[in-house]
C-alpha atoms as a PDB file:
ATOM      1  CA  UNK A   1     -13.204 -21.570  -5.323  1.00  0.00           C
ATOM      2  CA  UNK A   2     -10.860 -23.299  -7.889  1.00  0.00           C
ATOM      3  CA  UNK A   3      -7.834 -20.988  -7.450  1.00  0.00           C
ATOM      4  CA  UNK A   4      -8.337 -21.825  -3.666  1.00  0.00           C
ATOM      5  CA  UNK A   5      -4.456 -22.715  -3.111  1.00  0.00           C
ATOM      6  CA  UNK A   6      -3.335 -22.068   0.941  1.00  0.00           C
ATOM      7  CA  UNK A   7      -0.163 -23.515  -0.013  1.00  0.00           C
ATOM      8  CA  UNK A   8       1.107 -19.993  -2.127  1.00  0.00           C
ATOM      9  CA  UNK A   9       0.935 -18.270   0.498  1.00  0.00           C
ATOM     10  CA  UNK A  10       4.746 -17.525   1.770  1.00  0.00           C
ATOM     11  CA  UNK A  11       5.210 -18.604   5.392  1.00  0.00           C
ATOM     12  CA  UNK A  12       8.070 -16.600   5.783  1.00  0.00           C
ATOM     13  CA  UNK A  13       5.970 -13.525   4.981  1.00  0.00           C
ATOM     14  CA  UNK A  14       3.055 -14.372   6.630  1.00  0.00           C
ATOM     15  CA  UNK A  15       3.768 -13.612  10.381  1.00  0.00           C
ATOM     16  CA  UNK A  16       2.518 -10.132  11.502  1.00  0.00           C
ATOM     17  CA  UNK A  17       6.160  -8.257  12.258  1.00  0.00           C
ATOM     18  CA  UNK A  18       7.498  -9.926   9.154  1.00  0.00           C
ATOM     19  CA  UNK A  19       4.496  -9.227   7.176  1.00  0.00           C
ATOM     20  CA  UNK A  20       4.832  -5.395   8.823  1.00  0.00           C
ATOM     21  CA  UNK A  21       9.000  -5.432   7.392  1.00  0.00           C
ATOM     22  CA  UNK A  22       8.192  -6.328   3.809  1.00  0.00           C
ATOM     23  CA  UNK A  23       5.453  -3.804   3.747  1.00  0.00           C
ATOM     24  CA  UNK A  24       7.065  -1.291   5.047  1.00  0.00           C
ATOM     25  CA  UNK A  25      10.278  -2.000   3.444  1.00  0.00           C
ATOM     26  CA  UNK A  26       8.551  -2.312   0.033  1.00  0.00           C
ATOM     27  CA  UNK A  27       7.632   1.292   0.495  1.00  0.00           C
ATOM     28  CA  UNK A  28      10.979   2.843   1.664  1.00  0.00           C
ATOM     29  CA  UNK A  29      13.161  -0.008   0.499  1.00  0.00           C
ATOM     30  CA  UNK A  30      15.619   1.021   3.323  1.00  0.00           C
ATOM     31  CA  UNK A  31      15.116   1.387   7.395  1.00  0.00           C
ATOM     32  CA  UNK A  32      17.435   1.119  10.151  1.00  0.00           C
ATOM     33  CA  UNK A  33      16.581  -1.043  12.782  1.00  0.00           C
ATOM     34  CA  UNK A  34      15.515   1.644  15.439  1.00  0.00           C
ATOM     35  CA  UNK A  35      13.024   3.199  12.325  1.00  0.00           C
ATOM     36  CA  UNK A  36      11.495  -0.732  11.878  1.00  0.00           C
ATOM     37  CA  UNK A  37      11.557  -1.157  15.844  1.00  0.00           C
ATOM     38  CA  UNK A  38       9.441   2.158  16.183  1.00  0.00           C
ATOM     39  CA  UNK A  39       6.793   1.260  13.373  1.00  0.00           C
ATOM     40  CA  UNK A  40       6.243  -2.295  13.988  1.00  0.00           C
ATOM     41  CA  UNK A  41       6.239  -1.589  17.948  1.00  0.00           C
ATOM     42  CA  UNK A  42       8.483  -4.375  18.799  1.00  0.00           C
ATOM     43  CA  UNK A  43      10.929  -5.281  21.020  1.00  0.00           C
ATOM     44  CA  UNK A  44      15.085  -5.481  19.634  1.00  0.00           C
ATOM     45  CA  UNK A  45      14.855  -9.395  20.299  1.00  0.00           C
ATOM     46  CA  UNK A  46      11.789 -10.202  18.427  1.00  0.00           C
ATOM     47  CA  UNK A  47      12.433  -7.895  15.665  1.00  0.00           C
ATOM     48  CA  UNK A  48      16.277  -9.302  15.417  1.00  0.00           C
ATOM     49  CA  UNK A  49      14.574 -12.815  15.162  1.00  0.00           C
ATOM     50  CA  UNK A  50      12.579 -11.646  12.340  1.00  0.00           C
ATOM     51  CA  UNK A  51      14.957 -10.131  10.706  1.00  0.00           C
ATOM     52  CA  UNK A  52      17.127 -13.106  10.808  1.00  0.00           C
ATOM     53  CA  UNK A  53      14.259 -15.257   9.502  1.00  0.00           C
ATOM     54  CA  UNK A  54      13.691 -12.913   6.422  1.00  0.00           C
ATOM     55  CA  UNK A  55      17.819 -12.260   5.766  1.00  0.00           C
ATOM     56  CA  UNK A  56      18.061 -16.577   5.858  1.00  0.00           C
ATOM     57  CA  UNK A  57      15.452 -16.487   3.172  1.00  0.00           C
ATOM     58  CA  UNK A  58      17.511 -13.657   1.206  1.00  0.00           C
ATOM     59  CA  UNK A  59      14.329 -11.440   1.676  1.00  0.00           C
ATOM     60  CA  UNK A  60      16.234  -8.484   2.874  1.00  0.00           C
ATOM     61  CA  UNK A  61      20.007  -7.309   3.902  1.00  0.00           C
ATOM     62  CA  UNK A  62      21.013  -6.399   6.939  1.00  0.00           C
ATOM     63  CA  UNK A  63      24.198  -3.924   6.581  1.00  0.00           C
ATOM     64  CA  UNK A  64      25.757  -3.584  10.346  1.00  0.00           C
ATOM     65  CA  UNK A  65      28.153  -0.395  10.718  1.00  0.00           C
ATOM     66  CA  UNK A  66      28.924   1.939  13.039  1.00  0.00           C
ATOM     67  CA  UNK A  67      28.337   5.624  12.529  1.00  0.00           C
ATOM     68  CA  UNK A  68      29.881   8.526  15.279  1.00  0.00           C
ATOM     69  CA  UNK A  69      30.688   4.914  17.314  1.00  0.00           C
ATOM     70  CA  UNK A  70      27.706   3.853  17.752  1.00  0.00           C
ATOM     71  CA  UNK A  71      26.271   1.016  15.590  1.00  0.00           C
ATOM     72  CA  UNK A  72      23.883   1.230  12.767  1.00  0.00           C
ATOM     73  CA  UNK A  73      22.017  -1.561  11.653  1.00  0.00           C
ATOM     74  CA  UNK A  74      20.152  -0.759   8.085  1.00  0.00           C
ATOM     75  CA  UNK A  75      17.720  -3.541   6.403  1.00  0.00           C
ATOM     76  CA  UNK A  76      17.044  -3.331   2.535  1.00  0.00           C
ATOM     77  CA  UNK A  77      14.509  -5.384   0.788  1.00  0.00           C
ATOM     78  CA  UNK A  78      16.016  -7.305  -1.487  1.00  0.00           C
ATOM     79  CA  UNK A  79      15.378  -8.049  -5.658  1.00  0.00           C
ATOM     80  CA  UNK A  80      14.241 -11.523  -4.211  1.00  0.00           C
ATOM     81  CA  UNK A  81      12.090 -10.108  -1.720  1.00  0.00           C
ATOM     82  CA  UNK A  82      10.388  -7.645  -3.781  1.00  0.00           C
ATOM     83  CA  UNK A  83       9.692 -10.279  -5.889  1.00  0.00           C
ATOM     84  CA  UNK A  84       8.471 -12.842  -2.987  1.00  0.00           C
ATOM     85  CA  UNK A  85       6.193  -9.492  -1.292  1.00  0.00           C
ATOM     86  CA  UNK A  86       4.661  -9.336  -4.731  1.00  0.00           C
ATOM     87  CA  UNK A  87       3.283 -13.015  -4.978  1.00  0.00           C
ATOM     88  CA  UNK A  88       2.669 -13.036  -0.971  1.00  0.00           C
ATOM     89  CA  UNK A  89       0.172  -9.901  -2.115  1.00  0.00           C
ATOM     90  CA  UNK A  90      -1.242 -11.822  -5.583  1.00  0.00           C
ATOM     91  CA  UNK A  91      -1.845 -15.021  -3.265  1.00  0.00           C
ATOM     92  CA  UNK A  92      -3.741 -13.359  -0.811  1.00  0.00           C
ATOM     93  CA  UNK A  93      -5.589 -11.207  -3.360  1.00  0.00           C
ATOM     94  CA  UNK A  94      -6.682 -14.631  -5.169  1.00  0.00           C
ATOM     95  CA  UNK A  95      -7.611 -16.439  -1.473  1.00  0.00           C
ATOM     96  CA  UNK A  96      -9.711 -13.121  -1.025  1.00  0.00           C
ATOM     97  CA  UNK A  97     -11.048 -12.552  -4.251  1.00  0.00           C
ATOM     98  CA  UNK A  98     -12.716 -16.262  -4.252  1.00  0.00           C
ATOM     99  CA  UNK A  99     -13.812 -16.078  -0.792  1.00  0.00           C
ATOM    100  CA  UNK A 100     -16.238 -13.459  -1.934  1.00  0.00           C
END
């Protein structure tokens, strides 16, 4: 258990509806809110607080507009939170791998 290290794991990641963005994100790269709202099953509250948590960290950009007058929020993972997703993954790999 020597690469046992619970401090790389990214607590901005690590909660289940942000965990749910990144991954879902990582695979589409772009969602609007309503998409993200449907696939994580939360509410527009608790997924704008997450949201807001992972935009503060630079993990993803939120682009507000309004399309046919009604708004249109889109999310895109970011360079930096490809990048963060990809160590969240190797950390928890490693805690996993020497559990075994």
């Amino acid at each position: 258990m020597d690469g046992f290290d619970i401090d790389k794991i990214d607590d901005v990641i690590h909660g289940r509806v942000r965990l749910g963005i990144m991954a879902y994100l990582a695979g589409v790269g772009t969602a609007d809110f309503n998409e993200l709202k449907a696939k994580l099953q939360a509410t527009d509250g608790n997924l704008s607080a997450h949201l807001r948590k992972l935009e503060d960290a630079a993990y993803v950009a939120v682009d507000k507009s309004f399309v046919n007058r009604k708004p249109l929020t889109r999310v895109t993972l970011s360079d930096a939170g490809r990048k963060a997703f990809t160590g969240y993954l190797d950390a928890i790999g490693a805690l996993v791998a020497d559990s075994r």
